[in-house]
Protein backbone atom coordinates (compact mmCIF):
# COMPACT_ATOMS: atom_id res chain seq x y z
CA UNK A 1 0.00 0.00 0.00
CA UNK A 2 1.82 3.14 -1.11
CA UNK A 3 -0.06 5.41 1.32
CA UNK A 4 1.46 3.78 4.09
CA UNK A 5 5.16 3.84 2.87
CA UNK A 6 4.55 7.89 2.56
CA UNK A 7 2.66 7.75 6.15
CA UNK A 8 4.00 9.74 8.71
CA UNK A 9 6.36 7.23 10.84
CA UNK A 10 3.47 7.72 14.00
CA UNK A 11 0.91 6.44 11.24
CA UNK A 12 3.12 3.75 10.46
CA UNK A 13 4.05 2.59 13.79
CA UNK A 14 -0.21 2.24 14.70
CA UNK A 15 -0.93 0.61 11.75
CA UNK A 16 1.42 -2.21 12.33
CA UNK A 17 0.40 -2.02 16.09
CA UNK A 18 -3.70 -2.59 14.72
CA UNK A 19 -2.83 -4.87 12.29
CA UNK A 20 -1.68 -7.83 14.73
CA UNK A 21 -4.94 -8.19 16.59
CA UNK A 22 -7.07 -8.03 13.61
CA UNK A 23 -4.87 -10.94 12.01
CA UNK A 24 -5.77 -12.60 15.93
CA UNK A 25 -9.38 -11.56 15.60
CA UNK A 26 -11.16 -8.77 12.99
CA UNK A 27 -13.70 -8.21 15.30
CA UNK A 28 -11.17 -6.88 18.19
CA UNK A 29 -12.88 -3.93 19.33
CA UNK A 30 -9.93 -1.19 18.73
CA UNK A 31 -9.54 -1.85 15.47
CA UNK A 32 -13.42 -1.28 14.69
CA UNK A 33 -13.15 -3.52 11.19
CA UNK A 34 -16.35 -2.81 9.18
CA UNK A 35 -17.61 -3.09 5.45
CA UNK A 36 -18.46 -0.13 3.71
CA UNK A 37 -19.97 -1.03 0.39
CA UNK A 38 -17.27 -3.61 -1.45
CA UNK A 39 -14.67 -1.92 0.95
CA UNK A 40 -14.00 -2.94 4.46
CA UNK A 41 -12.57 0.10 7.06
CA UNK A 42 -10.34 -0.21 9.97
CA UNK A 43 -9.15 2.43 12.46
CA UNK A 44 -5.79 2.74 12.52
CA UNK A 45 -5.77 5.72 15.17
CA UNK A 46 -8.36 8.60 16.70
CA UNK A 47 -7.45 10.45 13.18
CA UNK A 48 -6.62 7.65 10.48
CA UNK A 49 -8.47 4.61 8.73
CA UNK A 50 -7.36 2.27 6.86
CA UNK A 51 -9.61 0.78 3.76
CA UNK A 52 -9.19 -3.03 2.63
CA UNK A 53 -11.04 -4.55 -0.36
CA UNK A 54 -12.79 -8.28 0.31
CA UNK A 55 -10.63 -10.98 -2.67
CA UNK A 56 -12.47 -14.36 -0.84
CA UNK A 57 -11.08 -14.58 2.87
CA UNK A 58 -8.52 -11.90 2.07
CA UNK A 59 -8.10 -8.84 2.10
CA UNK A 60 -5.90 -6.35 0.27
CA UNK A 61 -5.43 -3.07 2.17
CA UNK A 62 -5.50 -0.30 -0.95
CA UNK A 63 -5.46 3.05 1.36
CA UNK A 64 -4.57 4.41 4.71
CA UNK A 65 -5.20 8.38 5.36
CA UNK A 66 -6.76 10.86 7.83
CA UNK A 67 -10.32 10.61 8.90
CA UNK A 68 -11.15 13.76 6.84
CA UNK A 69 -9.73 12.22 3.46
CA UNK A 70 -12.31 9.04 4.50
CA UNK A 71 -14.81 11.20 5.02
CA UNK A 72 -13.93 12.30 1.59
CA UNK A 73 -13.77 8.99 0.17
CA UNK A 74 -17.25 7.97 1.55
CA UNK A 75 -18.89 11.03 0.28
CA UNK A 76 -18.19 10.12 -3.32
CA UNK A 77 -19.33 6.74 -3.37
């Protein structure tokens, strides 16, 4: 996912921190994993989500950004 390579190094540090309990358990509460439309969201932190796209049982994360660009995103759909 090229947003996250270009992702502040805090952004980067709470994705990878979310990421392990959702590979435990999706569902975990803190990382708040629901679909919007054919796109699944995740919180990464207060101000960032992450957006995955559903290929079977996985998942390919195409964007990470601030809560305002998501709001952004989910506007235009």
């Amino acid at each position: 996912m090229e947003n996250l390579r270009i992702a502040p190094a805090e952004v980067q540090r709470a994705a990878h921190k979310q990421y392990r309990p959702w590979l435990q358990n999706p569902r975990h509460s803190s990382v708040q994993f629901k679909p919007i439309g054919e796109l699944w969201s995740a919180r990464v932190t207060q101000e960032c989500r992450a957006l995955a796209l559903a290929e079977g049982a996985k998942y390919h994360w195409v964007w990470i950004g601030t809560h305002a660009e998501y709001d952004q995103i989910l506007r235009r759909r």
